[in-house]
PDB file of N, CA and C in Angstrom:
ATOM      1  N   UNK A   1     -10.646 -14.886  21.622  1.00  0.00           N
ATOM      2  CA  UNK A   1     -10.003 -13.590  21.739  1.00  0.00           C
ATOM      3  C   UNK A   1     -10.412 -12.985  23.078  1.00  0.00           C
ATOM      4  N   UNK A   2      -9.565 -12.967  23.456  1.00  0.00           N
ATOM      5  CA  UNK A   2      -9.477 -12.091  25.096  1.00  0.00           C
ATOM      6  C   UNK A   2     -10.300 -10.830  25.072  1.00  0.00           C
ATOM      7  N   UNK A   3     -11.347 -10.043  25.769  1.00  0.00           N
ATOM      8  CA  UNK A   3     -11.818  -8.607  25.985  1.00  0.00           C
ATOM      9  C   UNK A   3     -10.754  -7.474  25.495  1.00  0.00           C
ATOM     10  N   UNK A   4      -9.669  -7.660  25.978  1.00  0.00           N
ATOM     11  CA  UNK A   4      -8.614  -6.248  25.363  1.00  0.00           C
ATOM     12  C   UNK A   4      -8.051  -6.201  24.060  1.00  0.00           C
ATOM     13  N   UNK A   5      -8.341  -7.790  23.733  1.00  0.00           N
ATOM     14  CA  UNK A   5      -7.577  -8.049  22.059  1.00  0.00           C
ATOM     15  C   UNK A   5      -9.060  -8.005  21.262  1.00  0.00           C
ATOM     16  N   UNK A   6     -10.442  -7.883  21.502  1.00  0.00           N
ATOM     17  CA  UNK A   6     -11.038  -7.833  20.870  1.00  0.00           C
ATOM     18  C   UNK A   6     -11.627  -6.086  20.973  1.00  0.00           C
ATOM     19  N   UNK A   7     -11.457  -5.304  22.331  1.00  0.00           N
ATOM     20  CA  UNK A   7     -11.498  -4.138  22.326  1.00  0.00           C
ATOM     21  C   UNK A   7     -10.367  -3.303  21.200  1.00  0.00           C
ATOM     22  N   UNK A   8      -9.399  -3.958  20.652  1.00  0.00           N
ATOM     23  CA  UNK A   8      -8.503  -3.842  20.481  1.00  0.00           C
ATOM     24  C   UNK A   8      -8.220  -3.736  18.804  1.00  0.00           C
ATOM     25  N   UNK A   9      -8.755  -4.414  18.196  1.00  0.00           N
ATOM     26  CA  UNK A   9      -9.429  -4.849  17.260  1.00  0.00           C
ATOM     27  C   UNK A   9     -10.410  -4.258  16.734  1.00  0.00           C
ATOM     28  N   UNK A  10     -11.152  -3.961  17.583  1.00  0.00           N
ATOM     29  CA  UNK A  10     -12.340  -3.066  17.048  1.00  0.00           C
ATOM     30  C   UNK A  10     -11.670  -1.388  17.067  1.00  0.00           C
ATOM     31  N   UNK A  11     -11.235  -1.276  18.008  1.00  0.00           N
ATOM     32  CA  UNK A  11     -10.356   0.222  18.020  1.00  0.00           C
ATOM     33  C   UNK A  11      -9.899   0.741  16.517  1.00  0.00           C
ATOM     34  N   UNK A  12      -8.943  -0.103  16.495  1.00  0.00           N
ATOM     35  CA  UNK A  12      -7.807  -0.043  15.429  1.00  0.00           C
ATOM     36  C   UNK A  12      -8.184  -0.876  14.242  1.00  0.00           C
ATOM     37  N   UNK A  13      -8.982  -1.672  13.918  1.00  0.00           N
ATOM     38  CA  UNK A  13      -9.217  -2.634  12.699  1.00  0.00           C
ATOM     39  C   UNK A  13      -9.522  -1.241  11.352  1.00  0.00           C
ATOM     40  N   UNK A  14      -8.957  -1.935  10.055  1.00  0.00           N
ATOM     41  CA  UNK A  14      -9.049  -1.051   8.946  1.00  0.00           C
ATOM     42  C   UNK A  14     -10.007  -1.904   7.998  1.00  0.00           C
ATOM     43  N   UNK A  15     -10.719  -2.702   8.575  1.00  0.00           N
ATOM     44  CA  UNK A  15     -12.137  -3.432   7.979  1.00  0.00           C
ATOM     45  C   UNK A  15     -12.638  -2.547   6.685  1.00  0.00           C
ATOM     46  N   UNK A  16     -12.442  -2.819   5.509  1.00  0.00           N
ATOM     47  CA  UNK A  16     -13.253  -1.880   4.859  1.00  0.00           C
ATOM     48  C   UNK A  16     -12.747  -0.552   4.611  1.00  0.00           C
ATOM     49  N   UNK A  17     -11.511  -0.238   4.662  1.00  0.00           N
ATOM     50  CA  UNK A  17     -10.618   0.826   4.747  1.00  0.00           C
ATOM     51  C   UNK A  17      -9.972   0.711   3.209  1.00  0.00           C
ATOM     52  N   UNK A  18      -9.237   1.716   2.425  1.00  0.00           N
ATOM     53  CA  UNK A  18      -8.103   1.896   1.143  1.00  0.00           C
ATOM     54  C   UNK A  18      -7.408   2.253   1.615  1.00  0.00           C
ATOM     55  N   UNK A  19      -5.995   1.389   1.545  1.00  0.00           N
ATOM     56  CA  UNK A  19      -4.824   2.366   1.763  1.00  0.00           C
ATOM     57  C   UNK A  19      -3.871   2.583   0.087  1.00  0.00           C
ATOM     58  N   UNK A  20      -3.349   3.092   0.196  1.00  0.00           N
ATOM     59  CA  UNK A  20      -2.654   3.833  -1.136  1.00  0.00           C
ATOM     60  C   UNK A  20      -1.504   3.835  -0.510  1.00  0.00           C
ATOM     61  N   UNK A  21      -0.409   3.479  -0.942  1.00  0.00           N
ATOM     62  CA  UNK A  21       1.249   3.269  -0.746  1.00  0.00           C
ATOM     63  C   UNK A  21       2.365   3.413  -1.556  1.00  0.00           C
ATOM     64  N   UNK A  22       2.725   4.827  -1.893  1.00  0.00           N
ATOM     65  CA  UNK A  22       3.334   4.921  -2.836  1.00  0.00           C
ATOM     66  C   UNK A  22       4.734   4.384  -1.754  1.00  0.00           C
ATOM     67  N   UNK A  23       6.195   4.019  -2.925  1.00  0.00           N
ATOM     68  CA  UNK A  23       6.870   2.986  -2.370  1.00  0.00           C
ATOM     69  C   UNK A  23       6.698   1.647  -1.746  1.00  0.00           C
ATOM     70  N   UNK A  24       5.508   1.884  -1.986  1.00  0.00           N
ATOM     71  CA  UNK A  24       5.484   0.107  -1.491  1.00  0.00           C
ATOM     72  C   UNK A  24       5.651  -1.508  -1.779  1.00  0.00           C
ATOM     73  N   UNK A  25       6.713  -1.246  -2.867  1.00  0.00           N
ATOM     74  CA  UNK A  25       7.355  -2.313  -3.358  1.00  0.00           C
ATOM     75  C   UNK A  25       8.281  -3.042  -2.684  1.00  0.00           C
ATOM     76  N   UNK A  26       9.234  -1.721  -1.385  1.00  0.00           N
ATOM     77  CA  UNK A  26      10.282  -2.500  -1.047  1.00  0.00           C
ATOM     78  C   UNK A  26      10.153  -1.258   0.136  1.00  0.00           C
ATOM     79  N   UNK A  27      11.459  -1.845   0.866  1.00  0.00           N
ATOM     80  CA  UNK A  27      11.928  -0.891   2.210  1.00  0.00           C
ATOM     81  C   UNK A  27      10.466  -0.612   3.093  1.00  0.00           C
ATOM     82  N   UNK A  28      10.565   0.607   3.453  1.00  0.00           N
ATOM     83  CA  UNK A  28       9.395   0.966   4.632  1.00  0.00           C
ATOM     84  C   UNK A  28       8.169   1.023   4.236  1.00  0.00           C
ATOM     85  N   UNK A  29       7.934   1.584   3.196  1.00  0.00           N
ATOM     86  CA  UNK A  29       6.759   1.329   2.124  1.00  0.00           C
ATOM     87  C   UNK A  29       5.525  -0.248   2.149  1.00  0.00           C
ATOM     88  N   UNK A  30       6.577  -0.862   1.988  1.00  0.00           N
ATOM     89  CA  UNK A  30       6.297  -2.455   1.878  1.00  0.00           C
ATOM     90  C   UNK A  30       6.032  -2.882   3.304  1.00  0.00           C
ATOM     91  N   UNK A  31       6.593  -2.556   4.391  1.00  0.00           N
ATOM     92  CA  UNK A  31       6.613  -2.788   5.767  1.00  0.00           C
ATOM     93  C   UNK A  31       4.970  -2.369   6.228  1.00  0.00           C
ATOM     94  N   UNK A  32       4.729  -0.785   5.743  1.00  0.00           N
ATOM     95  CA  UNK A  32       3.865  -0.337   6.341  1.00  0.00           C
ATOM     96  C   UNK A  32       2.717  -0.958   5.078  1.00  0.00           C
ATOM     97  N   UNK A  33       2.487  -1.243   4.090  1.00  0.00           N
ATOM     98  CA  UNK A  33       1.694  -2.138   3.251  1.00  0.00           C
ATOM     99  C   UNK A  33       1.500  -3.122   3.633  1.00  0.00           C
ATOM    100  N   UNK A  34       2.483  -3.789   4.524  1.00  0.00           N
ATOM    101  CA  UNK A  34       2.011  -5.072   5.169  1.00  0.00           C
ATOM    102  C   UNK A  34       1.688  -5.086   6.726  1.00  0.00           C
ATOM    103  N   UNK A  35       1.582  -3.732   6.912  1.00  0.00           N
ATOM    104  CA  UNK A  35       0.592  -3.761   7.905  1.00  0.00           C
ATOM    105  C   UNK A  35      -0.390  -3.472   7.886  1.00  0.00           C
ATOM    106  N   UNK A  36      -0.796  -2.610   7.323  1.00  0.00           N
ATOM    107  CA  UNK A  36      -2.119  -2.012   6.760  1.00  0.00           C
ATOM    108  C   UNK A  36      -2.912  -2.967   6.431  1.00  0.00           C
ATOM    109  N   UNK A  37      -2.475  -3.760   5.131  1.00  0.00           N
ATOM    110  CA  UNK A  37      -3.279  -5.509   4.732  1.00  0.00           C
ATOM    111  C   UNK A  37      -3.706  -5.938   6.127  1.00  0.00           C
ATOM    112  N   UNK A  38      -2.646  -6.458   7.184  1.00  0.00           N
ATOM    113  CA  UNK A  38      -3.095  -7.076   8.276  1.00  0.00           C
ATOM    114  C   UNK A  38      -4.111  -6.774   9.204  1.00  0.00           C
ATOM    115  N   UNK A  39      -3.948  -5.612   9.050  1.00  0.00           N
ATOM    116  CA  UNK A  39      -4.642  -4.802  10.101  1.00  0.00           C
ATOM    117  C   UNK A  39      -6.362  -4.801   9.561  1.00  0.00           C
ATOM    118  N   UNK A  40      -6.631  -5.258   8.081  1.00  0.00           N
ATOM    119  CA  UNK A  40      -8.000  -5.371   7.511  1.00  0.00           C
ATOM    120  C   UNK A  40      -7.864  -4.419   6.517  1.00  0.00           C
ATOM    121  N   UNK A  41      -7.148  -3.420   5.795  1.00  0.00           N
ATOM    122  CA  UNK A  41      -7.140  -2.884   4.353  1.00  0.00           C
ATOM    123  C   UNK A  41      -7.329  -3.432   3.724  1.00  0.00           C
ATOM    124  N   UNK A  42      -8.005  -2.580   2.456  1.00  0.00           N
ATOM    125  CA  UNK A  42      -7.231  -3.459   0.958  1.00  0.00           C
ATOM    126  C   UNK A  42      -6.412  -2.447   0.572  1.00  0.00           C
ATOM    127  N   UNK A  43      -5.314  -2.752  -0.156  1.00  0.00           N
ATOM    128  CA  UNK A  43      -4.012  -2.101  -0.341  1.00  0.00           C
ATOM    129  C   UNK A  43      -3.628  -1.684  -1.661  1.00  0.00           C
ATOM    130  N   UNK A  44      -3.702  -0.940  -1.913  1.00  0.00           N
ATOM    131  CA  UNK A  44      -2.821  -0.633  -3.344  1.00  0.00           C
ATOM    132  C   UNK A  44      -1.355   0.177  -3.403  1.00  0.00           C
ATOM    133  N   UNK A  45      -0.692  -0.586  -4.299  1.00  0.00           N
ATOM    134  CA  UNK A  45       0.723  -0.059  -3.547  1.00  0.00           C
ATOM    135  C   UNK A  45       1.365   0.603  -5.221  1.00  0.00           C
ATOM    136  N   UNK A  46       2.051   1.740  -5.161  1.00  0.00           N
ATOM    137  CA  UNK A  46       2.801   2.124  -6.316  1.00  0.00           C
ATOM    138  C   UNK A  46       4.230   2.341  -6.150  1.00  0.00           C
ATOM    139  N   UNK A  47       4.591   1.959  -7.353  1.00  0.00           N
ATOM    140  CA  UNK A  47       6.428   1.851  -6.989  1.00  0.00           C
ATOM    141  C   UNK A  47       6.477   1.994  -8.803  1.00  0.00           C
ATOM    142  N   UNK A  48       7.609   1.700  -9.007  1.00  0.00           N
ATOM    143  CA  UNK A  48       8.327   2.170 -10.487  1.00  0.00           C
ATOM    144  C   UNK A  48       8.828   0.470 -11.360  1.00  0.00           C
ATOM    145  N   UNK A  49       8.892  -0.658 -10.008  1.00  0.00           N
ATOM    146  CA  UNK A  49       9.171  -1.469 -10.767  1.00  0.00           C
ATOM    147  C   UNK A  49       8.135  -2.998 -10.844  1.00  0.00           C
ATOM    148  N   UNK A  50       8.025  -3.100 -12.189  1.00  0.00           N
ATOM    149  CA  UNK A  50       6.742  -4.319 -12.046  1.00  0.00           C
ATOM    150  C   UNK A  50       7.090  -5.184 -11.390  1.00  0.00           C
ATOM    151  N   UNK A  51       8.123  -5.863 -11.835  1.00  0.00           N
ATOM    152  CA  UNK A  51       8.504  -7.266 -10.811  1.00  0.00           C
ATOM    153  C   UNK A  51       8.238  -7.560  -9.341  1.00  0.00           C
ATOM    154  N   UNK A  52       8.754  -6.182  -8.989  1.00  0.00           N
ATOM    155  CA  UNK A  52       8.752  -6.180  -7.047  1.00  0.00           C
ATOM    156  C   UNK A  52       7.121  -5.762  -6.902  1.00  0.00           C
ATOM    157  N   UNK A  53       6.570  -4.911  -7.625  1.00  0.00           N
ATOM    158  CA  UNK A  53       5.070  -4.944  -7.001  1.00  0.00           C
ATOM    159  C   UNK A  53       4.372  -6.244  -7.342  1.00  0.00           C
ATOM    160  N   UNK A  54       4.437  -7.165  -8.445  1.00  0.00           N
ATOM    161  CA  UNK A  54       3.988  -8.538  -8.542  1.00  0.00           C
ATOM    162  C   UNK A  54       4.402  -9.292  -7.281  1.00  0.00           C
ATOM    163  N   UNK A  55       5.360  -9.295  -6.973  1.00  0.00           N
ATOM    164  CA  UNK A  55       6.021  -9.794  -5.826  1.00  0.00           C
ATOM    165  C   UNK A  55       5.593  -9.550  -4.517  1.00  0.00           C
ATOM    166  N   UNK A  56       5.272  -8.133  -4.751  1.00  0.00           N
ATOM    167  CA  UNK A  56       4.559  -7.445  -2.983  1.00  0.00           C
ATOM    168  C   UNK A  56       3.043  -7.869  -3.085  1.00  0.00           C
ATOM    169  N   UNK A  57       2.346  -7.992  -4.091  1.00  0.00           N
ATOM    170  CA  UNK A  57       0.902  -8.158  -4.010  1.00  0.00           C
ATOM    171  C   UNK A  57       0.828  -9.480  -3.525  1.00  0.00           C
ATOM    172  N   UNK A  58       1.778 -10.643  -4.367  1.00  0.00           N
ATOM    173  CA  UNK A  58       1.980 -12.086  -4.425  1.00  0.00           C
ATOM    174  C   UNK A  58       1.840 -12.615  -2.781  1.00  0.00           C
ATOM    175  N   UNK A  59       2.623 -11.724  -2.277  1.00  0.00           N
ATOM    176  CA  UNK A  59       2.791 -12.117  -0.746  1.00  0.00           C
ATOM    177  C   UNK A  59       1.815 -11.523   0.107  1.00  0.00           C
ATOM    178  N   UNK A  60       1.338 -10.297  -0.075  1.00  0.00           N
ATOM    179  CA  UNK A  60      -0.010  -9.963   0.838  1.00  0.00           C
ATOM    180  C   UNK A  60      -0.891 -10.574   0.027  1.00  0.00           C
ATOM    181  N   UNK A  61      -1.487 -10.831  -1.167  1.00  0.00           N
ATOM    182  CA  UNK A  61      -2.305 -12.111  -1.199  1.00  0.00           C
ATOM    183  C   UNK A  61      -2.145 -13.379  -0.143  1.00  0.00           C
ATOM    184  N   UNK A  62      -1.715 -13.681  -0.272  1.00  0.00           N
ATOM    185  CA  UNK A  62      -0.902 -14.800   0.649  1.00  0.00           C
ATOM    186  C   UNK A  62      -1.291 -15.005   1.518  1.00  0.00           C
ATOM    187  N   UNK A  63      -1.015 -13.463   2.420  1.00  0.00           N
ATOM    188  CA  UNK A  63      -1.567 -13.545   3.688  1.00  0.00           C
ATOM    189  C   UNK A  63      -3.000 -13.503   4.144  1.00  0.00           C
ATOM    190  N   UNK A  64      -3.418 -13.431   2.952  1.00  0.00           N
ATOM    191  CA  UNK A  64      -5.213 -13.376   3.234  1.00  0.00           C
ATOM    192  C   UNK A  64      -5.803 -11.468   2.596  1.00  0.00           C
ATOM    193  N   UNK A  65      -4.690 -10.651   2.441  1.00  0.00           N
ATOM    194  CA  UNK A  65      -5.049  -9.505   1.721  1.00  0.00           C
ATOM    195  C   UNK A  65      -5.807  -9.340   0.695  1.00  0.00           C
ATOM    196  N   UNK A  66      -6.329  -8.344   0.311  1.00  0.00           N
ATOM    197  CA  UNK A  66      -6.910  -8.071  -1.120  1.00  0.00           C
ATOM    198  C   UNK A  66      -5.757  -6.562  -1.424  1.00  0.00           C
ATOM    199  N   UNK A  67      -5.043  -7.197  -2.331  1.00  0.00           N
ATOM    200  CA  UNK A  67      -4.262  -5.967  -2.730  1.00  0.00           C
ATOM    201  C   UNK A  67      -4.077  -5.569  -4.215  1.00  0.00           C
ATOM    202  N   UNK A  68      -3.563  -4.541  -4.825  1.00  0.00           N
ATOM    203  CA  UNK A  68      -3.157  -4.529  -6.110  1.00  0.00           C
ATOM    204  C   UNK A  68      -2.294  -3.446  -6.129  1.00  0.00           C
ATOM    205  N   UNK A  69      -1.636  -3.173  -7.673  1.00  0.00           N
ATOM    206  CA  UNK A  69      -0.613  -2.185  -7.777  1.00  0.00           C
ATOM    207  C   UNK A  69      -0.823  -1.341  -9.089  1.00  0.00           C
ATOM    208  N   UNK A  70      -0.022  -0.793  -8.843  1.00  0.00           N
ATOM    209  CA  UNK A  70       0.092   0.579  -9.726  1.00  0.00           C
ATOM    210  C   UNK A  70       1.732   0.587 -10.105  1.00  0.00           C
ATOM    211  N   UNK A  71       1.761   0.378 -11.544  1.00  0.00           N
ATOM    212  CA  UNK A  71       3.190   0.970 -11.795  1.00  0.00           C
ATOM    213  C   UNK A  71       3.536   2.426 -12.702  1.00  0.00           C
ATOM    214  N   UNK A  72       4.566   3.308 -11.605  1.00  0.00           N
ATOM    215  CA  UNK A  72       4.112   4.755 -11.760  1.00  0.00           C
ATOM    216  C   UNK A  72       5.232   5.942 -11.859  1.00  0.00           C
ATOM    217  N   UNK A  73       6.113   6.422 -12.111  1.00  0.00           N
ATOM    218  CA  UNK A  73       6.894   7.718 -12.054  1.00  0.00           C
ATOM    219  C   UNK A  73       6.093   8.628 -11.541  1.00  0.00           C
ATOM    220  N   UNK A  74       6.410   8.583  -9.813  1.00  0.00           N
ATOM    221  CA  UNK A  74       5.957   9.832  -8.964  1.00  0.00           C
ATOM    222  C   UNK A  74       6.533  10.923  -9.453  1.00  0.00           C
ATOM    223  N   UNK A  75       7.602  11.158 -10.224  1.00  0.00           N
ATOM    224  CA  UNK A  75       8.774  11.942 -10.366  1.00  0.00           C
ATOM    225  C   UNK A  75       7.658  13.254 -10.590  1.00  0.00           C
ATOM    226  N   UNK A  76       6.776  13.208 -11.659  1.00  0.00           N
ATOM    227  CA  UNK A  76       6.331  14.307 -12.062  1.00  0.00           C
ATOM    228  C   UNK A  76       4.675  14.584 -12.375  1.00  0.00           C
ATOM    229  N   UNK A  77       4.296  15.578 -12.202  1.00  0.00           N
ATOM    230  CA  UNK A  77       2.520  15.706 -11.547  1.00  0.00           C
ATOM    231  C   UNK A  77       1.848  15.147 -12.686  1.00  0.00           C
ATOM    232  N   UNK A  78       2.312  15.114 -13.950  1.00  0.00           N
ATOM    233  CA  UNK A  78       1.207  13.982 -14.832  1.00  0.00           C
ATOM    234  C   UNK A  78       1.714  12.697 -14.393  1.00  0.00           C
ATOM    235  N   UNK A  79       2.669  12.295 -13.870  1.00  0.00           N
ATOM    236  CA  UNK A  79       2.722  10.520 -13.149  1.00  0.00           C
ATOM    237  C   UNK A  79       2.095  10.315 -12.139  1.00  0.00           C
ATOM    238  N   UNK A  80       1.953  11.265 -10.977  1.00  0.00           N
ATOM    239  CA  UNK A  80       1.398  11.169  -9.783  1.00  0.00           C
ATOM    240  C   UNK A  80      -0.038  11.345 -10.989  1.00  0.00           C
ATOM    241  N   UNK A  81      -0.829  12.389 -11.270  1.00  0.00           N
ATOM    242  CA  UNK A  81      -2.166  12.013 -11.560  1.00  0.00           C
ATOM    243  C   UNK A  81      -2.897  10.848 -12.213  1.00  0.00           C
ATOM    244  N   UNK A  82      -1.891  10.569 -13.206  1.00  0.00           N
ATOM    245  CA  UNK A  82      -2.242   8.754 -13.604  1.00  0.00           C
ATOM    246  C   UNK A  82      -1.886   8.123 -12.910  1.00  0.00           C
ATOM    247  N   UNK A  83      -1.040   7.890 -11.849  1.00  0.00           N
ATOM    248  CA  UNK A  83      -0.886   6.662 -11.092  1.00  0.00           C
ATOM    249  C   UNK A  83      -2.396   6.966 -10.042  1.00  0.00           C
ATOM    250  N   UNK A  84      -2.777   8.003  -9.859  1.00  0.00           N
ATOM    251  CA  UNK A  84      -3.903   8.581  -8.784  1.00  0.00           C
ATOM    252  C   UNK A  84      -5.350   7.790  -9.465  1.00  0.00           C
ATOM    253  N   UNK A  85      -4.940   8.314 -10.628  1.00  0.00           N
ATOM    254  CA  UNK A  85      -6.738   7.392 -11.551  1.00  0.00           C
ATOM    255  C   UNK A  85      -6.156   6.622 -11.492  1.00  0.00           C
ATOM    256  N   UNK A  86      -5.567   5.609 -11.848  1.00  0.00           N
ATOM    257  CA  UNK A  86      -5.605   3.943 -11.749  1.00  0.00           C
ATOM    258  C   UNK A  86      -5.810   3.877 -10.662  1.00  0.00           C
ATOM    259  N   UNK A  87      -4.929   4.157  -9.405  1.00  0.00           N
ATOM    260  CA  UNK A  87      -4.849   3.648  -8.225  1.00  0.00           C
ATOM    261  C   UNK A  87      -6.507   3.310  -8.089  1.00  0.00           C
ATOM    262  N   UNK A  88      -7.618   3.942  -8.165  1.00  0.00           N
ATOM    263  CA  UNK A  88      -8.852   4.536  -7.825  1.00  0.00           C
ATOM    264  C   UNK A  88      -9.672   3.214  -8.203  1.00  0.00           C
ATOM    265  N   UNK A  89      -9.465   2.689  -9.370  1.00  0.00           N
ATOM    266  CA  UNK A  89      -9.810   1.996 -10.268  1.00  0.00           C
ATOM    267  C   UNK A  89      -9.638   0.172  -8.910  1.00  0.00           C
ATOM    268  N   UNK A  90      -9.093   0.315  -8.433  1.00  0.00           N
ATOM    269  CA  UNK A  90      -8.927  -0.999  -7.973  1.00  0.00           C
ATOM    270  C   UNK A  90     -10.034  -1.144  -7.061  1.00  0.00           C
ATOM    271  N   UNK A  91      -9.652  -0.334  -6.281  1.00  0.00           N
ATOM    272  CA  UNK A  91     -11.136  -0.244  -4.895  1.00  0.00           C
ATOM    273  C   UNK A  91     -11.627   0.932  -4.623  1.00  0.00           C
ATOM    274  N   UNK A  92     -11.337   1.686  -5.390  1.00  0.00           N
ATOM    275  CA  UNK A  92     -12.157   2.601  -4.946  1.00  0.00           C
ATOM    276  C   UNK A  92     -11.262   3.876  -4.445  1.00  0.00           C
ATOM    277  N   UNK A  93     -11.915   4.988  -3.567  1.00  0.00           N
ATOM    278  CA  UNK A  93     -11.058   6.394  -3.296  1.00  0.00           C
ATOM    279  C   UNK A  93     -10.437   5.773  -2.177  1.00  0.00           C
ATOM    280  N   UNK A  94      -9.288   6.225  -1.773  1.00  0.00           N
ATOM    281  CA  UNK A  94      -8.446   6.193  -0.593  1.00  0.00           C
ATOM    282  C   UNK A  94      -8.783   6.520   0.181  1.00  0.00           C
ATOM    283  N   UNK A  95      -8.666   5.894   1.784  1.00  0.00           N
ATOM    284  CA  UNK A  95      -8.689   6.854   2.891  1.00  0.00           C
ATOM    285  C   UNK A  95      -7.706   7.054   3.847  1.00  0.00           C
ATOM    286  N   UNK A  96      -7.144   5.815   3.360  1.00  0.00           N
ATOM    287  CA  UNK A  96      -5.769   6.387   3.776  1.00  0.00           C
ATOM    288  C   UNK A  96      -3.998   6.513   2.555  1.00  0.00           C
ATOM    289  N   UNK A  97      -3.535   7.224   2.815  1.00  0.00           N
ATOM    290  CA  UNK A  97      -2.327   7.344   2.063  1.00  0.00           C
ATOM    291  C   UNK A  97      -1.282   7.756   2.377  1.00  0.00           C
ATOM    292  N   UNK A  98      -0.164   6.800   2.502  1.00  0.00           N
ATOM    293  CA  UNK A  98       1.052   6.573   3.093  1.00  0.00           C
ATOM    294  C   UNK A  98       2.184   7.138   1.712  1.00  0.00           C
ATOM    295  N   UNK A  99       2.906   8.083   1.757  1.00  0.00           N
ATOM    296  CA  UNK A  99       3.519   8.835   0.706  1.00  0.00           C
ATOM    297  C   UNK A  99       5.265   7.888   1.291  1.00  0.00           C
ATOM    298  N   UNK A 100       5.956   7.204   0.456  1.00  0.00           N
ATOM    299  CA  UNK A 100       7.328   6.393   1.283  1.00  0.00           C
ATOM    300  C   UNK A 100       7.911   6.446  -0.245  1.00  0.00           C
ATOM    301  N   UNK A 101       7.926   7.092  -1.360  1.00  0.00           N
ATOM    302  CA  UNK A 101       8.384   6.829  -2.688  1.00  0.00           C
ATOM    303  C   UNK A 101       9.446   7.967  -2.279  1.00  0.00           C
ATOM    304  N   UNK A 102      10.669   7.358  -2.411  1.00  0.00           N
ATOM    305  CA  UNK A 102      11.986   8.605  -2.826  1.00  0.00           C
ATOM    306  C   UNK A 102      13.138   7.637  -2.712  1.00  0.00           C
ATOM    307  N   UNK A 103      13.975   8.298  -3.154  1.00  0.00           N
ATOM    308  CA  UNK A 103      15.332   8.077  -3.514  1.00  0.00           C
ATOM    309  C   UNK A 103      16.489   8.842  -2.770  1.00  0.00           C
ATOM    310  N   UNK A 104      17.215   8.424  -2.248  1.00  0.00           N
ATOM    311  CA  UNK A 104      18.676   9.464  -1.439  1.00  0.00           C
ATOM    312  C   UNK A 104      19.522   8.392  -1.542  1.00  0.00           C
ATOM    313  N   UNK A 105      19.766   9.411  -2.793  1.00  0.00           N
ATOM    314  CA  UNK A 105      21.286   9.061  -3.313  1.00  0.00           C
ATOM    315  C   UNK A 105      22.272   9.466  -2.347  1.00  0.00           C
ATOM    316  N   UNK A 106      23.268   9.045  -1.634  1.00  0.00           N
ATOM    317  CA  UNK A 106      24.493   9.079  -1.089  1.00  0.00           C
ATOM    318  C   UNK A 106      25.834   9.153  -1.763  1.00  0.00           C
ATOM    319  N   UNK A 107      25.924  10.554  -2.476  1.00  0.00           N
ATOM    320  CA  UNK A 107      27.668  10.288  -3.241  1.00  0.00           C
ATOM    321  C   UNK A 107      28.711   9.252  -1.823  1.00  0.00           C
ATOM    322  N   UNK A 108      29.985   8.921  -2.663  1.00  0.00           N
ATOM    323  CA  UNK A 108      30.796   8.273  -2.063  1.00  0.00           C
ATOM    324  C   UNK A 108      31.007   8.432  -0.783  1.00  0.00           C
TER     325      UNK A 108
END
């Protein structure tokens, strides 16, 4: 590793970091979950559907991540607070948290 890619690295590395990702099953959510993993997180991601978070963990495992999920209805403040205690339960408190859970519906 070159001086600027290892200055570089040390700058920005999330070594030992939580990130929390609500939406992060799919779309931008998932994008920024799989950077976070890369970057040295461990990841916990919440979304509404099991399949796709089995699926999102499946693949940042993969890549060498330590991740897990939460399946959750942000919709309403007792879903956000249980999805908040589980989330907790995997690794620990967050330090970082990426909010990407919503819906826009587009009539015709």
């Amino acid at each position: 590793m070159t001086t600027s890619q290892a200055y570089l690295s040390d700058l920005f590395s999330l070594d030992g970091r939580v990130a929390l990702v609500t939406g992060g099953s799919s779309g931008i959510g998932r994008a920024v979950a799989e950077a976070l993993a890369r970057a040295g997180a461990r990841v916990v991601i919440v979304a509404r559907r099991e399949a796709e978070l089995l699926q999102t963990v499946g693949e940042l495992e993969a890549l060498g991540a330590r991740a897990a999920w939460v399946s959750a209805d942000l919709g309403t403040r007792d879903g956000v607070r249980a999805a908040a205690e589980e989330a907790v339960g995997a690794f620990g408190e967050p330090d970082i948290l990426v909010n990407s859970a919503g819906v826009n519906l587009r009539p015709p």
